[in-house]
Protein backbone atom coordinates (compact mmCIF):
# COMPACT_ATOMS: atom_id res chain seq x y z
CA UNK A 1 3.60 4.03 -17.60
CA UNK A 2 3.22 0.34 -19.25
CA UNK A 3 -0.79 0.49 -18.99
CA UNK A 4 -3.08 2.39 -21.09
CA UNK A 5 -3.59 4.42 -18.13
CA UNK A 6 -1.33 5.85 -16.03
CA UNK A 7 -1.35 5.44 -12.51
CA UNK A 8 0.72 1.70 -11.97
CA UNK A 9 -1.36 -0.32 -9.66
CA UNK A 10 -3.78 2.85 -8.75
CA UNK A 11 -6.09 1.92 -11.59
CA UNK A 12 -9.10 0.70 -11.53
CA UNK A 13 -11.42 -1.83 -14.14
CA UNK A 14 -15.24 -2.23 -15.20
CA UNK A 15 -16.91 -5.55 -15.45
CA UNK A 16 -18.20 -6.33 -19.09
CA UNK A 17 -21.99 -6.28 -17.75
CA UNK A 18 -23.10 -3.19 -15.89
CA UNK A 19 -21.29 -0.31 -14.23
CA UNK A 20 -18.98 -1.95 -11.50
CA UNK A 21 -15.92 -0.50 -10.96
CA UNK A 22 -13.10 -2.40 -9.24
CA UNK A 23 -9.36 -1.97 -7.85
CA UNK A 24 -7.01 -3.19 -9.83
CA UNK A 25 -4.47 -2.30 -6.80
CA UNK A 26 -4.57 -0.31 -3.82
CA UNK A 27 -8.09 -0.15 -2.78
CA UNK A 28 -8.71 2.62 0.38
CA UNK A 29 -6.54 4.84 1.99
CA UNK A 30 -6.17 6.38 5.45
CA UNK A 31 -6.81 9.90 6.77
CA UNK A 32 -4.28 11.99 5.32
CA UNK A 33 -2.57 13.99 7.86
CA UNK A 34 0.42 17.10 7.67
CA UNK A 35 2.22 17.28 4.30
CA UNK A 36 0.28 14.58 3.16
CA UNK A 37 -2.96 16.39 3.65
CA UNK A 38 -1.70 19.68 2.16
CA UNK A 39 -0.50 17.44 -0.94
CA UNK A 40 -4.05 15.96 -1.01
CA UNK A 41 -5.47 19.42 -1.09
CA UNK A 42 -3.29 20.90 -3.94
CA UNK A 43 -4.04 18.01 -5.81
CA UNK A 44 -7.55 18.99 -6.49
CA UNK A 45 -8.41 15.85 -5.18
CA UNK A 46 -12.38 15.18 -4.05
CA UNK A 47 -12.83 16.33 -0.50
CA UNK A 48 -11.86 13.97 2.35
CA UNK A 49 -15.09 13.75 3.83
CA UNK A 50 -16.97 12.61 0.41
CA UNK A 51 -14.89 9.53 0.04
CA UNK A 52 -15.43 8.11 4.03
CA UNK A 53 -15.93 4.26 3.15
CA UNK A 54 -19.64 3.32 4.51
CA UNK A 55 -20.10 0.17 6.93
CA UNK A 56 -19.83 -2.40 7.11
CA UNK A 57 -15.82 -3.13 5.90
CA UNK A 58 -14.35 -5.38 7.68
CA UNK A 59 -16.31 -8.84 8.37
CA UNK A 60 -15.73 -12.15 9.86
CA UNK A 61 -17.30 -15.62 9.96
CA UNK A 62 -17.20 -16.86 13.10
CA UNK A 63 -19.32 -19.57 14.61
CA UNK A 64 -21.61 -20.17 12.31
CA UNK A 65 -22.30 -16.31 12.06
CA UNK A 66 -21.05 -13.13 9.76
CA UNK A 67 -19.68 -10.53 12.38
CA UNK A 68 -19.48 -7.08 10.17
CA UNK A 69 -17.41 -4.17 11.44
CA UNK A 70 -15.02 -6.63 13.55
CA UNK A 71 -13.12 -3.61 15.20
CA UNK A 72 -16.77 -2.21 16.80
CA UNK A 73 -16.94 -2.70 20.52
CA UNK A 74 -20.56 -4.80 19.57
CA UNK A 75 -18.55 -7.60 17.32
CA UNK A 76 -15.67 -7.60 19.82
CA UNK A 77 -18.37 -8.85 22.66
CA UNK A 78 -19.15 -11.95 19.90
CA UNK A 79 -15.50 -12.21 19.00
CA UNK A 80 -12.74 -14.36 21.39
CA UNK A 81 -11.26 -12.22 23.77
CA UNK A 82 -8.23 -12.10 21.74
CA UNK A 83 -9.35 -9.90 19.82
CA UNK A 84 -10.42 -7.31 22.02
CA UNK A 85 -6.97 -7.76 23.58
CA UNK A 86 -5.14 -7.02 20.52
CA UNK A 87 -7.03 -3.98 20.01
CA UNK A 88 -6.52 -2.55 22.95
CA UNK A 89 -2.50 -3.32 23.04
CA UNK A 90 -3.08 -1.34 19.46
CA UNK A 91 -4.42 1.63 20.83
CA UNK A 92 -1.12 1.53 23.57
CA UNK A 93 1.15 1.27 20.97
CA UNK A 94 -0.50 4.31 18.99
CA UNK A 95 -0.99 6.85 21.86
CA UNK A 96 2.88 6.03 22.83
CA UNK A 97 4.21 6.87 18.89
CA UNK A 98 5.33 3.46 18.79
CA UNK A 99 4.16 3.05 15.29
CA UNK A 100 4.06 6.85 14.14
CA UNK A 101 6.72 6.15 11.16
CA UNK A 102 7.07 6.45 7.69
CA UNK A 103 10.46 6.32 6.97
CA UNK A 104 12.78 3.39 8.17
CA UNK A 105 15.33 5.96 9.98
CA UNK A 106 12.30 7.32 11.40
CA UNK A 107 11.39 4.12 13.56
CA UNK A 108 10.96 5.53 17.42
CA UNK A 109 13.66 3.31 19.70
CA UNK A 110 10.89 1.79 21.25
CA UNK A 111 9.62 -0.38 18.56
CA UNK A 112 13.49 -1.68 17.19
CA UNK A 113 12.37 -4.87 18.96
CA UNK A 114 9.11 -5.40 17.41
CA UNK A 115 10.94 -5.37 14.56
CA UNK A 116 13.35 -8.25 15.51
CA UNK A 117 10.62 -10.41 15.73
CA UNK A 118 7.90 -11.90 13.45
CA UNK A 119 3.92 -10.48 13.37
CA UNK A 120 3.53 -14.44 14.21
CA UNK A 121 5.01 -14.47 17.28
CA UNK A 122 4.08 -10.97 18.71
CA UNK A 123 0.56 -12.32 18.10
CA UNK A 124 1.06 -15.77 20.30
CA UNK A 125 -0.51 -14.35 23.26
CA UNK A 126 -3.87 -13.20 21.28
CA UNK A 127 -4.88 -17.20 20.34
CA UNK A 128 -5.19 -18.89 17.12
CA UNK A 129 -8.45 -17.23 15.88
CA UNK A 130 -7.07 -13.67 15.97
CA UNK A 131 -3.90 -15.45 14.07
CA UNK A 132 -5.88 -17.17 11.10
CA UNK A 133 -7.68 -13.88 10.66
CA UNK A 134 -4.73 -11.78 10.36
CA UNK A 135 -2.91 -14.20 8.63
CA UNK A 136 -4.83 -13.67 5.44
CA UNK A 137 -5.04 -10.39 5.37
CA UNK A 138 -1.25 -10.19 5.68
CA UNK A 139 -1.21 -12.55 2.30
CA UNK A 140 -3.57 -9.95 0.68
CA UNK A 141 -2.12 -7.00 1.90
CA UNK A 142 1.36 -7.67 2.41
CA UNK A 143 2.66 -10.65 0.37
CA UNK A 144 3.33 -13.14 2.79
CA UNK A 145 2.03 -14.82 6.17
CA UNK A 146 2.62 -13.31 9.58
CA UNK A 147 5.61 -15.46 10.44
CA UNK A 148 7.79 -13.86 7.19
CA UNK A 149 6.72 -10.71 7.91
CA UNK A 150 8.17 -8.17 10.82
CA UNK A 151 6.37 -7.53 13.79
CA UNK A 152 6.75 -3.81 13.20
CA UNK A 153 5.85 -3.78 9.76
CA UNK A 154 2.46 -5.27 10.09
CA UNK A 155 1.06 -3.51 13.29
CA UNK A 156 2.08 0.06 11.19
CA UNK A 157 0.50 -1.30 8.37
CA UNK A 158 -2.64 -2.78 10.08
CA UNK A 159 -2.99 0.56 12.53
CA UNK A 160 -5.26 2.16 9.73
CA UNK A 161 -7.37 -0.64 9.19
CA UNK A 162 -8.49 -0.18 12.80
CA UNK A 163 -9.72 3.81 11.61
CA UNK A 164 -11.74 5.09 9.61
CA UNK A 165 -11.15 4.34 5.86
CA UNK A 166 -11.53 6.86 2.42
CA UNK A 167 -11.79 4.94 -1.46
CA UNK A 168 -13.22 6.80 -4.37
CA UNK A 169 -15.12 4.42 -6.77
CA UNK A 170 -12.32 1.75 -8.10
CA UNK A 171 -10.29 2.66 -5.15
CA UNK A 172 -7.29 4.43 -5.83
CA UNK A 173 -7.29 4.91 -9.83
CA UNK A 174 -10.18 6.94 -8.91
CA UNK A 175 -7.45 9.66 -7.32
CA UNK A 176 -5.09 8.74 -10.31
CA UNK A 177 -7.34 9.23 -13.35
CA UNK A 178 -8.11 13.07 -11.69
CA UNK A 179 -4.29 13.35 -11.08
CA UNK A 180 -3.98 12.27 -14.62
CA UNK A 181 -6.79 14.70 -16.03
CA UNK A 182 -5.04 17.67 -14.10
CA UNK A 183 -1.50 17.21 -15.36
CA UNK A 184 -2.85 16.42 -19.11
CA UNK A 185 -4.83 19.63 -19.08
CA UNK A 186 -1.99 21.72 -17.68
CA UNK A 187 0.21 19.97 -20.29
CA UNK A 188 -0.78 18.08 -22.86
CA UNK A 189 1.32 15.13 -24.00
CA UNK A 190 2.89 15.13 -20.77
CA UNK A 191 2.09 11.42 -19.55
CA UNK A 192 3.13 8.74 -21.97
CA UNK A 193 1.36 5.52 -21.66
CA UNK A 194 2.30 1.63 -23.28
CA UNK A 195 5.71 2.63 -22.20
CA UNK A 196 7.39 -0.45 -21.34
CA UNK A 197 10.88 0.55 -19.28
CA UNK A 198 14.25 -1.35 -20.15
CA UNK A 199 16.83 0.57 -18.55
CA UNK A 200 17.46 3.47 -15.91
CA UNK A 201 21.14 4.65 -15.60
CA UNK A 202 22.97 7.02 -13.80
CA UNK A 203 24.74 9.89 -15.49
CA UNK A 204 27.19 12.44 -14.87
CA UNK A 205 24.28 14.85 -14.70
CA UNK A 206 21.51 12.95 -13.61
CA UNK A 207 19.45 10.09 -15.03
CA UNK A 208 18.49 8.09 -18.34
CA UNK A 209 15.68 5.80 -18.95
CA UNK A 210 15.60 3.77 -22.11
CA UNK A 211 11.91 2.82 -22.64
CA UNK A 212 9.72 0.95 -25.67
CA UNK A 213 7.01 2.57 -26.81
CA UNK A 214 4.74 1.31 -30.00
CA UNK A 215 7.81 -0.72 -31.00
CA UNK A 216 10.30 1.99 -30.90
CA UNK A 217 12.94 2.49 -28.48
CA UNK A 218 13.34 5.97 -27.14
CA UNK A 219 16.00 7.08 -24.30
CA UNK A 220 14.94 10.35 -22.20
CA UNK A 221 16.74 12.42 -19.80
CA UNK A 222 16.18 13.73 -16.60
CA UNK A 223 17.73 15.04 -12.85
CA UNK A 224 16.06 12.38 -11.16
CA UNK A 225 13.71 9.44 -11.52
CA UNK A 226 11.38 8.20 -9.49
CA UNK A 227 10.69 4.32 -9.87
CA UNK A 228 7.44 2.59 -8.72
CA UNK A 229 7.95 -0.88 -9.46
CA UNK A 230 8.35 -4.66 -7.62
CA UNK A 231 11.91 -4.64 -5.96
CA UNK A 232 12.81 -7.96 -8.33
CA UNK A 233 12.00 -5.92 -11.63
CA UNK A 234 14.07 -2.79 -9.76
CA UNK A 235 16.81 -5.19 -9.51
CA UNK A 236 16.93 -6.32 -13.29
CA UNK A 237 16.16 -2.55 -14.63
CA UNK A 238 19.07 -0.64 -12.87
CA UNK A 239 22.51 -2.41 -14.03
CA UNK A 240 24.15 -0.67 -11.26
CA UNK A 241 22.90 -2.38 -8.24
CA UNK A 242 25.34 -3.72 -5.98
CA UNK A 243 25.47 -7.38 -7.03
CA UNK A 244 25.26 -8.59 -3.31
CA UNK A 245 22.32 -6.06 -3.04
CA UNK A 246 20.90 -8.40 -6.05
CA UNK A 247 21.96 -11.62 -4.46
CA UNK A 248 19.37 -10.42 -1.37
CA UNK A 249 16.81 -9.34 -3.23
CA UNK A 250 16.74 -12.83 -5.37
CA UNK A 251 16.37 -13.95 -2.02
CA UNK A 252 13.29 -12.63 -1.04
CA UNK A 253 9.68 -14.81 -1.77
CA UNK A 254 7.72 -12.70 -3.81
């Protein structure tokens, strides 16, 4: 890990004055459910029900007035009827599995053409309103406005914020510092931090990562590696990626 803690983007910061802690990253996460919740349990992690995000979350300014809790059946009377519209086409694609997916081979066949089209268009039919307010959220969250994103993409993503939410203080470094505790005290020495990554290779047998660390260069070996980094820093740390896979990927806004 590059940071002084590990965790990547789960981390979380304190403000100079006073106790605040903040995400750094990812800041909430949904209900866990199957082998994700039986992960979540063996992980020691707090229990689910402790980390249940108060109200109000989500809020909205809208004529001349802060709705809170935009999703609640109370701000949807105050809201255009788009967005009571969008929510309920939401709760249709849910209860059909549309959007039950993790995996890209695991997309149901009924929502291949949601992803041929752009999280713009599918939201035409909801009005302008419902569009601006997505719109930045899909900057925040996903790294681009609704018309470079995929139809499919979004409404998976944006399914959970429509449910109940879970954060521990600082969002999700609070999961990663007890993650981090756990594996130190099993083994100590185990996690190296200020490692700054330069290479990852293939090998006959399995893997090698070439990595800085207090200004010396160390190379380590492994069966696999698991990378959690930006797709344009992937591209630049693996020399053997298909060049026309790089040529795409340069491609890409970021």
């Amino acid at each position: 890990d590059r940071e002084v803690a590990a965790g990547g983007l789960a981390a979380q910061s304190r403000l100079r004055k006073g106790p605040t802690v903040y995400a750094r990253g990812a800041a909430y996460y949904a209900q866990p459910e199957g082998d994700v919740a039986e992960i979540y349990r063996d992980l020691g992690l707090t229990p689910i029900e402790e980390t249940e995000i108060p109200s109000p979350i989500d809020s909205y300014f809208h004529g001349g007035r802060l709705i809170k809790d935009v999703w609640e059946d109370e701000s949807l009377r105050r809201l255009p009827g788009g967005f009571r519209a969008f929510k309920r086409k939401m709760e249709e694609l849910d209860k059909e599995g549309i959007l039950d997916f993790s995996l890209p081979e695991e997309v149901p066949p009924g929502a291949r053409s949601l992803d041929r089209i752009s999280a713009a268009e599918f939201l035409k039919p909801y009005g302008r309103q419902l569009a601006r307010f997505l719109d930045s959220y899909s900057q925040s969250a996903m790294g681009g406005h609704l018309h470079q994103i995929s139809a499919l993409a979004f409404l998976n993503f944006y399914l959970s914020e429509m449910q109940v939410r879970y954060a521990w203080p600082g969002g999700t470094g609070g999961a990663g510092e007890i993650i981090a505790k756990g594996l130190e005290a099993a083994q100590p020495g185990l996690i190296w931090s200020r490692s700054h990554v330069h290479e990852v290779v293939n090998t006959p047998d399995g893997v090698r990562v070439t990595f800085e660390r207090d200004g010396r260069l160390y190379s380590a070996r492994a069966r696999r590696a698991v990378m959690a980094v930006p797709l344009k820093a992937a591209a630049s740390l693996v020399p053997e990626m298909p060049r026309d896979r790089k040529r795409l990927i340069a491609k890409i806004p970021y």
